[in-house]
Protein backbone atom coordinates (compact mmCIF):
# COMPACT_ATOMS: atom_id res chain seq x y z
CA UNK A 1 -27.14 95.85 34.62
CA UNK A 2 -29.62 93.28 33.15
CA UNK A 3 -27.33 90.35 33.42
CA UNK A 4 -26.30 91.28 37.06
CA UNK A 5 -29.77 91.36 37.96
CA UNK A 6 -30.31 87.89 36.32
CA UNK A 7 -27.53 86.51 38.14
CA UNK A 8 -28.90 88.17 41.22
CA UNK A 9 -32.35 86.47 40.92
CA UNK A 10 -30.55 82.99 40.34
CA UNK A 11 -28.56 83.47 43.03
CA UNK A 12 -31.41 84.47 45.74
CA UNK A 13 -33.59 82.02 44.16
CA UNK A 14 -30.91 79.16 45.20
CA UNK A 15 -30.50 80.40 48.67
CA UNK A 16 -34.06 80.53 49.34
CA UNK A 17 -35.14 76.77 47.71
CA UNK A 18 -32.20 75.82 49.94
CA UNK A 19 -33.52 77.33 52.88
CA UNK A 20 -36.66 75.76 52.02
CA UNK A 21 -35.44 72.38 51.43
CA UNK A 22 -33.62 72.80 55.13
CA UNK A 23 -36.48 73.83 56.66
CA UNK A 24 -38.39 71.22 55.32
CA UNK A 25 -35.90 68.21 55.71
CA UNK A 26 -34.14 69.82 59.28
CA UNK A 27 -30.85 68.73 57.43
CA UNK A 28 -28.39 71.79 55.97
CA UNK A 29 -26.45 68.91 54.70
CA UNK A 30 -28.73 67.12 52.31
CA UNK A 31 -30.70 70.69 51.60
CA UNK A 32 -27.07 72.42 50.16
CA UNK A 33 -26.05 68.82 48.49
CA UNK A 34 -29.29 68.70 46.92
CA UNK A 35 -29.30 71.86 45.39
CA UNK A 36 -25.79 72.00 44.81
CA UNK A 37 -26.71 69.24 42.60
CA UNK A 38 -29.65 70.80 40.92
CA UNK A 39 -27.47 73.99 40.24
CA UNK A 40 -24.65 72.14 38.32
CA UNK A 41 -27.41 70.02 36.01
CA UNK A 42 -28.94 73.60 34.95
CA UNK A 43 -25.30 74.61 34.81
CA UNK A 44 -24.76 71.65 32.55
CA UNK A 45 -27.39 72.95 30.41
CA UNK A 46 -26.51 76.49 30.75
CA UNK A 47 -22.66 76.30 29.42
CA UNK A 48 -23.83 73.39 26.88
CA UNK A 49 -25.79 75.77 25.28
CA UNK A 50 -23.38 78.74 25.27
CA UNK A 51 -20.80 76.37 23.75
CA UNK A 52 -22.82 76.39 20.44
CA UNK A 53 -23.70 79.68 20.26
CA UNK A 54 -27.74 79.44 21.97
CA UNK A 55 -28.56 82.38 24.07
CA UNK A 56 -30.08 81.17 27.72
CA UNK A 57 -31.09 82.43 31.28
CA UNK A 58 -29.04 81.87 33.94
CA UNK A 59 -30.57 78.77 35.66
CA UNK A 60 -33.68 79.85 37.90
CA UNK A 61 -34.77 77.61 40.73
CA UNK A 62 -38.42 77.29 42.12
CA UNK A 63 -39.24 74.70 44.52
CA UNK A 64 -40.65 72.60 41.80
CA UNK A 65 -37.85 72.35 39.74
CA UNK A 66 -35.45 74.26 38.02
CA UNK A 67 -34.66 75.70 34.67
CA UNK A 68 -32.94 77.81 32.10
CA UNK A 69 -35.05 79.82 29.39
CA UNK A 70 -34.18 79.92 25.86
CA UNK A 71 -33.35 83.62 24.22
CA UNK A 72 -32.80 81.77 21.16
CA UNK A 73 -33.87 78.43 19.47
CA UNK A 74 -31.85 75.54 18.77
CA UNK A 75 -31.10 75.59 15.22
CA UNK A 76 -32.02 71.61 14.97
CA UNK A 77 -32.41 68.63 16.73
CA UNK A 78 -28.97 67.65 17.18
CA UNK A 79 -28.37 71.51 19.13
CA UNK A 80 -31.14 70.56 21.21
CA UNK A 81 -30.18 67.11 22.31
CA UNK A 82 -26.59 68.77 23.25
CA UNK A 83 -28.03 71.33 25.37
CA UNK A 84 -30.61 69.04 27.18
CA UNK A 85 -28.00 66.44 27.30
CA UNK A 86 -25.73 68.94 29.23
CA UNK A 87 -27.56 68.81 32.33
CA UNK A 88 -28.50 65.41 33.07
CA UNK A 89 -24.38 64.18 31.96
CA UNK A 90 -22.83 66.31 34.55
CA UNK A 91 -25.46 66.36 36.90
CA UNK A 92 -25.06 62.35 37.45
CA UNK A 93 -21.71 63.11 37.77
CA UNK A 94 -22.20 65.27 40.87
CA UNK A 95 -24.89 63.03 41.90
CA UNK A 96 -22.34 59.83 41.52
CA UNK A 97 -19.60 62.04 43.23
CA UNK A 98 -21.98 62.72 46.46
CA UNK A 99 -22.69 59.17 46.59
CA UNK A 100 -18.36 58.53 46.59
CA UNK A 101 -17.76 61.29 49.25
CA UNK A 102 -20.70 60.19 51.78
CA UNK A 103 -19.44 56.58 51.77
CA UNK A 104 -15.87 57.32 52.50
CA UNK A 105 -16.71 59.79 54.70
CA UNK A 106 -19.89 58.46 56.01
CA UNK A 107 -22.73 60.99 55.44
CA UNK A 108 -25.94 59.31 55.38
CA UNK A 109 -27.76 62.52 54.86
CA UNK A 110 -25.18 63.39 51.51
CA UNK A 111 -25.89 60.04 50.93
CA UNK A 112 -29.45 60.28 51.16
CA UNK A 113 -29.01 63.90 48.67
CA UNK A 114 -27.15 61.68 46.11
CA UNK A 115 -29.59 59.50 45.82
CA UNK A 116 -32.54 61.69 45.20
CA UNK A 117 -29.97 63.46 42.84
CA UNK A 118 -29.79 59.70 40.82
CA UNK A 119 -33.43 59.50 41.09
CA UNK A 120 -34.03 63.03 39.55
CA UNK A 121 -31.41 62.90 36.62
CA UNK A 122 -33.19 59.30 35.63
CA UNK A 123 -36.75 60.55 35.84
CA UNK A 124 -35.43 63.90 33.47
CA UNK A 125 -34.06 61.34 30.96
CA UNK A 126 -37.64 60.20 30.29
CA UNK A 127 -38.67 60.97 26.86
CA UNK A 128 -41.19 63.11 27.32
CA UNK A 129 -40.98 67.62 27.41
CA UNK A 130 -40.63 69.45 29.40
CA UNK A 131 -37.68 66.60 30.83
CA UNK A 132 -34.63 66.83 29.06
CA UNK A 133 -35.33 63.33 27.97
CA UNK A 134 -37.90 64.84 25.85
CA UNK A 135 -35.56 66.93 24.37
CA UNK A 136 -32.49 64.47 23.62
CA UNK A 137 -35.20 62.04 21.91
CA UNK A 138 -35.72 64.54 19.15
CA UNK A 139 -32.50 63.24 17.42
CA UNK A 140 -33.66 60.22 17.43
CA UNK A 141 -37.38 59.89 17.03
CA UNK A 142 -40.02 62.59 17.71
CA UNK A 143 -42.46 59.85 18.00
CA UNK A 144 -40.96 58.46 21.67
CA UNK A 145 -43.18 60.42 23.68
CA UNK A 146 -45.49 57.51 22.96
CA UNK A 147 -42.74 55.65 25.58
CA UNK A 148 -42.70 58.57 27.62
CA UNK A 149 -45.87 58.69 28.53
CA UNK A 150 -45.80 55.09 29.61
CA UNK A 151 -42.26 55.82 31.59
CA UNK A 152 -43.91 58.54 33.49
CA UNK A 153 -46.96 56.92 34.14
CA UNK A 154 -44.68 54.14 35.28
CA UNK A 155 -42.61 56.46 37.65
CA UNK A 156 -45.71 58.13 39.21
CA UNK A 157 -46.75 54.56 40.48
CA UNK A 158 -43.38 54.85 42.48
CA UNK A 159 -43.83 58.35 44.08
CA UNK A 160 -45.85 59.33 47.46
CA UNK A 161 -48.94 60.23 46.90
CA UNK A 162 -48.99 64.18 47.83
CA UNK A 163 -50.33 67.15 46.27
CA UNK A 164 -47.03 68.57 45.80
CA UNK A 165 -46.45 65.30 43.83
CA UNK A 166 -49.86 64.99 41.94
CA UNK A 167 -49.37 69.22 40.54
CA UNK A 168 -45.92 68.12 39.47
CA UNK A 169 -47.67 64.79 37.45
CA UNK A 170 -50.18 67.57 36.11
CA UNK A 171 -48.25 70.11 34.87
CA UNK A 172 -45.40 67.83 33.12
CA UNK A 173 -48.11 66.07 31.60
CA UNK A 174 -49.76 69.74 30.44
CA UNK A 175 -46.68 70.98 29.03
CA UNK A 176 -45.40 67.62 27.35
CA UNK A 177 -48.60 67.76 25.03
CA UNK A 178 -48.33 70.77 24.37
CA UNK A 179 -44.93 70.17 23.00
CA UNK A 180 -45.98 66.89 20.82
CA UNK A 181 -48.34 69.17 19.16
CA UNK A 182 -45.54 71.97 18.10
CA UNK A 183 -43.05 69.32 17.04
CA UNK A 184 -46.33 67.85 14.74
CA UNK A 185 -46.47 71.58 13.55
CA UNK A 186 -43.04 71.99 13.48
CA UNK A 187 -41.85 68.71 11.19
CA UNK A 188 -44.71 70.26 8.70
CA UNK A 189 -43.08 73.53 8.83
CA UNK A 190 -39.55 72.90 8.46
CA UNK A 191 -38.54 69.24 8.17
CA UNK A 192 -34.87 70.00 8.01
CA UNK A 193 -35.12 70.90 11.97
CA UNK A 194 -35.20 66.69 12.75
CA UNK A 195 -32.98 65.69 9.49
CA UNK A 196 -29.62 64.32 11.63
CA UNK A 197 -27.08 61.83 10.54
CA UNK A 198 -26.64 58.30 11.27
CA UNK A 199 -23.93 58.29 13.21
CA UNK A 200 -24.70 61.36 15.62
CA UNK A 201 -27.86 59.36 16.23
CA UNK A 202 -26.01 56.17 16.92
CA UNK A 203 -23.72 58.69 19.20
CA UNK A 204 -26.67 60.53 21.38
CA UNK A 205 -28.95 57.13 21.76
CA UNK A 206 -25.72 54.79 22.90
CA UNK A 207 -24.81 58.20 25.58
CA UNK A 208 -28.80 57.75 26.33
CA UNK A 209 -28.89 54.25 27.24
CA UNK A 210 -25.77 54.20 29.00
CA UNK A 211 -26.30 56.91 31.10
CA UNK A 212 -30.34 55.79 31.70
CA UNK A 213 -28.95 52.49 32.36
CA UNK A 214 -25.87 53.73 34.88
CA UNK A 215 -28.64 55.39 36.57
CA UNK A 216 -31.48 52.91 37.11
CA UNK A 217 -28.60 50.56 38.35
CA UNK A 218 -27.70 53.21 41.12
CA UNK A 219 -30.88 54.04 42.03
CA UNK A 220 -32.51 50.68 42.58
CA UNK A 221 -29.09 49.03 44.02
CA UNK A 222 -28.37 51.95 45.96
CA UNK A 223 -26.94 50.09 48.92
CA UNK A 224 -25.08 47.92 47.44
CA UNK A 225 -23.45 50.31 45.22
CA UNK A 226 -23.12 52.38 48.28
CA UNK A 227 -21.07 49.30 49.72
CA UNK A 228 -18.70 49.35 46.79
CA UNK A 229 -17.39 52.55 46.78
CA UNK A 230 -16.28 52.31 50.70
């Protein structure tokens, strides 16, 4: 009964940010890509995390975002990075596969969904919690959030100014301190949690850079990308 009432909740909560998003935009097109897209990175998380044994939510969607809740904690880093790598990895694989599908079929508004999609896996990859970035840079070095912070502060200077935008800013910012502080706490407490091998680190921070990089390529040469896959 609990888990159908879990799925339930997901479920409604999808239909009504979509319903939103289309009331909002005036385009069922771009509000069902765009949240189509946003389901499958929580998905990515939520099946990542199953796959080694962590006990999640089912993903839960708000108009400011989206998310699955942990039941049970990561055992280390390394579990961690998988499960927040999960969502951004298959998520810019929808995203990329919008982008395909508007230009042969030309779909300016899936278009236009794909590349907010881009833009919204990139800006998660940033190294700072509660962004999945912020979770993958634990196998590497708990002490990026020092480039995080710059990163965001960075990406802010390329949003609209709204106050939709500015609560966002806030509350990232909020929770993403609060998290440097437990991972201080933590790496007192049990050191063994950020103790990963060389070559899983090599692994997770070449998978990082070539997906941030895939990204920022799409998303700032959108057009001409755009051009190539026609």
């Amino acid at each position: 009964m609990q888990q159908q009432n879990s799925l339930l909740w997901s479920l409604l909560s999808f239909v009504g940010c979509t319903g939103l998003f289309w009331f909002l935009t005036g385009s069922p097109i771009f509000a069902v890509a765009f949240m189509s897209m946003i389901m499958i990175h929580e998905l990515g998380h939520y099946f990542a995390a199953k796959h080694i044994g962590v006990d999640v939510t089912l993903p839960m969607f708000t108009p400011l975002g989206a998310f699955v809740e942990f039941k049970s904690f990561p055992a280390n880093a390394a579990q961690e990075a998988y499960i927040a790598m999960g969502g951004p990895f298959v998520g810019s694989i929808a995203a990329f596969a919008a982008m395909f599908v508007s230009a042969k079929l030309g779909m300016p508004e899936l278009g236009m969904a794909a590349k907010f999609g881009l833009w919204l896996n990139l800006f998660n990859l940033i190294p700072w919690s509660p962004l999945d970035g912020g979770r993958i840079s634990q196998v590497l070095s708990r002490h990026l959030w020092v480039l995080g912070i710059i990163l965001l502060g960075l990406a802010a200077l390329t949003l609209q100014l709204s106050l939709m935008n500015i609560i966002i800013m806030v509350m990232i910012l909020a929770s993403g301190w609060k998290d440097v502080q437990f991972r201080s706490q933590l790496a007192q407490e049990q050191p063994e949690f950020f103790q990963v091998g060389t070559g899983l680190r090599i692994a997770y921070g070449g998978l990082y850079l070539a997906l941030s990089g895939a990204l920022f390529y799409a998303v700032y040469n959108f057009g001409a990308v755009l051009k190539m896959m026609i």
